[in-house]
Protein backbone atom coordinates (compact mmCIF):
# COMPACT_ATOMS: atom_id res chain seq x y z
CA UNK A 1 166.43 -48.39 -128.48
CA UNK A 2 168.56 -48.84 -131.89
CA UNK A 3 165.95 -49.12 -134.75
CA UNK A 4 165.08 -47.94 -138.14
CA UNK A 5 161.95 -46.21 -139.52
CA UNK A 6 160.45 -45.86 -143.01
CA UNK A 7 158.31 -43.67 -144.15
CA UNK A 8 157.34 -41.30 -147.20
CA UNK A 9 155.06 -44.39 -148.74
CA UNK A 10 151.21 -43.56 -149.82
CA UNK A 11 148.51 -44.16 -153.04
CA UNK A 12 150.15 -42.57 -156.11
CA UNK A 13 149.42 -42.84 -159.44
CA UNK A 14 150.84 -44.78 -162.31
CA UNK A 15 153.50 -42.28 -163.48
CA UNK A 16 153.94 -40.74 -159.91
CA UNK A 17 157.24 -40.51 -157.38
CA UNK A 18 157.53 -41.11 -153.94
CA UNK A 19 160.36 -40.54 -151.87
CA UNK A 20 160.81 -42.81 -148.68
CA UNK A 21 162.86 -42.34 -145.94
CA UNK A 22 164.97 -44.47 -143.72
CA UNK A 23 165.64 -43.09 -140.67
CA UNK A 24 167.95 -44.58 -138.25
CA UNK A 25 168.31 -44.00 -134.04
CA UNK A 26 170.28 -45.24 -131.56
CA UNK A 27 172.96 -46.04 -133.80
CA UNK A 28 174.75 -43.88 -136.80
CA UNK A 29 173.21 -45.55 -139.98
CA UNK A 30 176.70 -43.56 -141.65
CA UNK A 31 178.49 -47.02 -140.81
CA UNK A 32 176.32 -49.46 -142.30
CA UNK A 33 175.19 -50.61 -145.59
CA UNK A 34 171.75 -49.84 -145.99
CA UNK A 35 169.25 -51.70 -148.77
CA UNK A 36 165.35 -51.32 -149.39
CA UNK A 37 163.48 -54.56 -149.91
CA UNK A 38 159.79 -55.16 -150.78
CA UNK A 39 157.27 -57.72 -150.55
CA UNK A 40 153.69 -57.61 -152.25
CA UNK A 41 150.88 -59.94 -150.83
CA UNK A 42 151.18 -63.50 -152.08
CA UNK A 43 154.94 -62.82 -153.53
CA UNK A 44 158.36 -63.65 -151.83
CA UNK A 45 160.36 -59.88 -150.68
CA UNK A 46 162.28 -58.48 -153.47
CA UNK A 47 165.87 -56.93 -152.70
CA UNK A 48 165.13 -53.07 -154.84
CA UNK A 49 168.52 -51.06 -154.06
CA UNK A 50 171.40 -50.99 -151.58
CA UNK A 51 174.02 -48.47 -150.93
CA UNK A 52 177.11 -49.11 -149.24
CA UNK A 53 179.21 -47.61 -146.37
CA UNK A 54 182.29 -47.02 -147.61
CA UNK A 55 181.86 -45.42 -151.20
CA UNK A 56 178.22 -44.96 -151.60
CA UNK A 57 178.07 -47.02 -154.07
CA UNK A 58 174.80 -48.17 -155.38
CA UNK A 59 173.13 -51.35 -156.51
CA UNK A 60 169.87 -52.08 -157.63
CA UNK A 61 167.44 -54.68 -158.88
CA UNK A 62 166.68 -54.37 -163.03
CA UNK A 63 162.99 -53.57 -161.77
CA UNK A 64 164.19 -50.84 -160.05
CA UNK A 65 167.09 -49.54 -162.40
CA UNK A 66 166.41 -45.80 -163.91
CA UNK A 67 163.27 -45.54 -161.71
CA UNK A 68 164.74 -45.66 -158.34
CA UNK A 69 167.61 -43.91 -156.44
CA UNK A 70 168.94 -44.62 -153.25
CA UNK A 71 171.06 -41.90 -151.47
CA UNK A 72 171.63 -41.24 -147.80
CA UNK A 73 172.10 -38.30 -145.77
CA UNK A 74 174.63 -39.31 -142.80
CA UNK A 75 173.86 -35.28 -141.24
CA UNK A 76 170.13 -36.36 -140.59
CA UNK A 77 170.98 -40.24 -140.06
CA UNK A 78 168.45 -41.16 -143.13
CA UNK A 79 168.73 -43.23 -145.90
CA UNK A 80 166.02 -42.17 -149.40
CA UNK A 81 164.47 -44.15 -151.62
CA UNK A 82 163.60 -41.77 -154.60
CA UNK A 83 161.17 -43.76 -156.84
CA UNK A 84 159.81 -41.79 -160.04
CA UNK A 85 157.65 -43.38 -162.84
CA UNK A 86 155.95 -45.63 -160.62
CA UNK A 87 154.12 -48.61 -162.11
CA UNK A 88 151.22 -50.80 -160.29
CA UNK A 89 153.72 -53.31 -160.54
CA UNK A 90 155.84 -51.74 -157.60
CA UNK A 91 152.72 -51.59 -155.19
CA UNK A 92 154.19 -53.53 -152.12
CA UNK A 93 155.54 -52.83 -148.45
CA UNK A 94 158.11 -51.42 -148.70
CA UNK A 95 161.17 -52.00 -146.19
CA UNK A 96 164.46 -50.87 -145.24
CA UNK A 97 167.53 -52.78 -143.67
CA UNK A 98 171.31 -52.21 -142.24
CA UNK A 99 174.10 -54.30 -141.79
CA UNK A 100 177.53 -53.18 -140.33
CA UNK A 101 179.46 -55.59 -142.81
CA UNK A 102 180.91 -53.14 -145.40
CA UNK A 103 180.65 -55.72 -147.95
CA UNK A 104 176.98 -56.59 -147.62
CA UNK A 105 175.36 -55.07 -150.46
CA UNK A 106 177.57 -57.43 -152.91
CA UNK A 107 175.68 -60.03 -151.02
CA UNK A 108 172.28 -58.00 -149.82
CA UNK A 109 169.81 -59.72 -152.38
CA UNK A 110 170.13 -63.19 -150.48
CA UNK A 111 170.03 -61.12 -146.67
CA UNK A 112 167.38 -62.24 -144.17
CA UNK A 113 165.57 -61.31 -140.94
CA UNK A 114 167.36 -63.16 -138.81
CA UNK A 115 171.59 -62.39 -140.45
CA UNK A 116 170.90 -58.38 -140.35
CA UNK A 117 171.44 -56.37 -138.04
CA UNK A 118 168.54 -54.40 -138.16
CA UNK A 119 165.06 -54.04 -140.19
CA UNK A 120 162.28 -51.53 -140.07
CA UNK A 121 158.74 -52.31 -139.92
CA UNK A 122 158.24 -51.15 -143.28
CA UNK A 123 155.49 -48.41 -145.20
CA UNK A 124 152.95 -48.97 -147.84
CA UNK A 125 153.45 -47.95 -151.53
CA UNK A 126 150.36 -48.54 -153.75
CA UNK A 127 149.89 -47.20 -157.26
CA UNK A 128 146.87 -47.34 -158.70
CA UNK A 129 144.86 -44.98 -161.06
């Protein structure tokens, strides 16, 4: 069965890194665009970074600019999510996604459930002191 998985996410502190992990089976996660979204309780999801197919080229969300970096690893079919200076602000779930459309991450911020071709279940990032 073709699906991703996250993980890496725990309780850090304010200042702390995580690094999460998308890993991909049943399909090589090399072909697609791949973002990281997030969604804290009682807020809509928030696109964070994408990186694309083709170039790996990277986008990201201002929140997320000089914090974050998004890199992939096509050997071990696994996209990262290296997030340093962590602020309480970014506790949310955190989830990755993957569409085969090379020029999705020009468009990834408006992407949903039901247009992509695939979506993890997501893993918990709280920072808190």
């Amino acid at each position: 069965q073709a699906q991703l998985v996250e993980s890496g996410g725990g309780l850090v502190q304010p200042g702390g890194s995580l690094r999460l992990s998308c890993a991909a089976s049943g399909f090589t996660l090399g072909f697609y665009d791949v973002g990281w979204f997030r969604q804290a309780p009682g807020k809509e999801r928030e696109a964070v970074a994408c990186i694309t197919s083709s170039d790996d080229s990277t986008y990201y969300a201002d929140s997320a600019k000089g914090r974050f970096t998004i890199s992939r690893n096509n050997a071990g079919n696994t996209v990262y999510l290296q997030m340093d200076v962590l602020k309480p602000d970014d506790t949310a779930m955190y989830y990755c996604a993957a569409d085969i459309d090379r020029w999705w991450c020009t468009y990834y911020t408006r992407a949903n459930s039901a247009d992509t071709d695939y979506w993890g279940q997501g893993t918990q990032v709280t920072v808190s002191s």
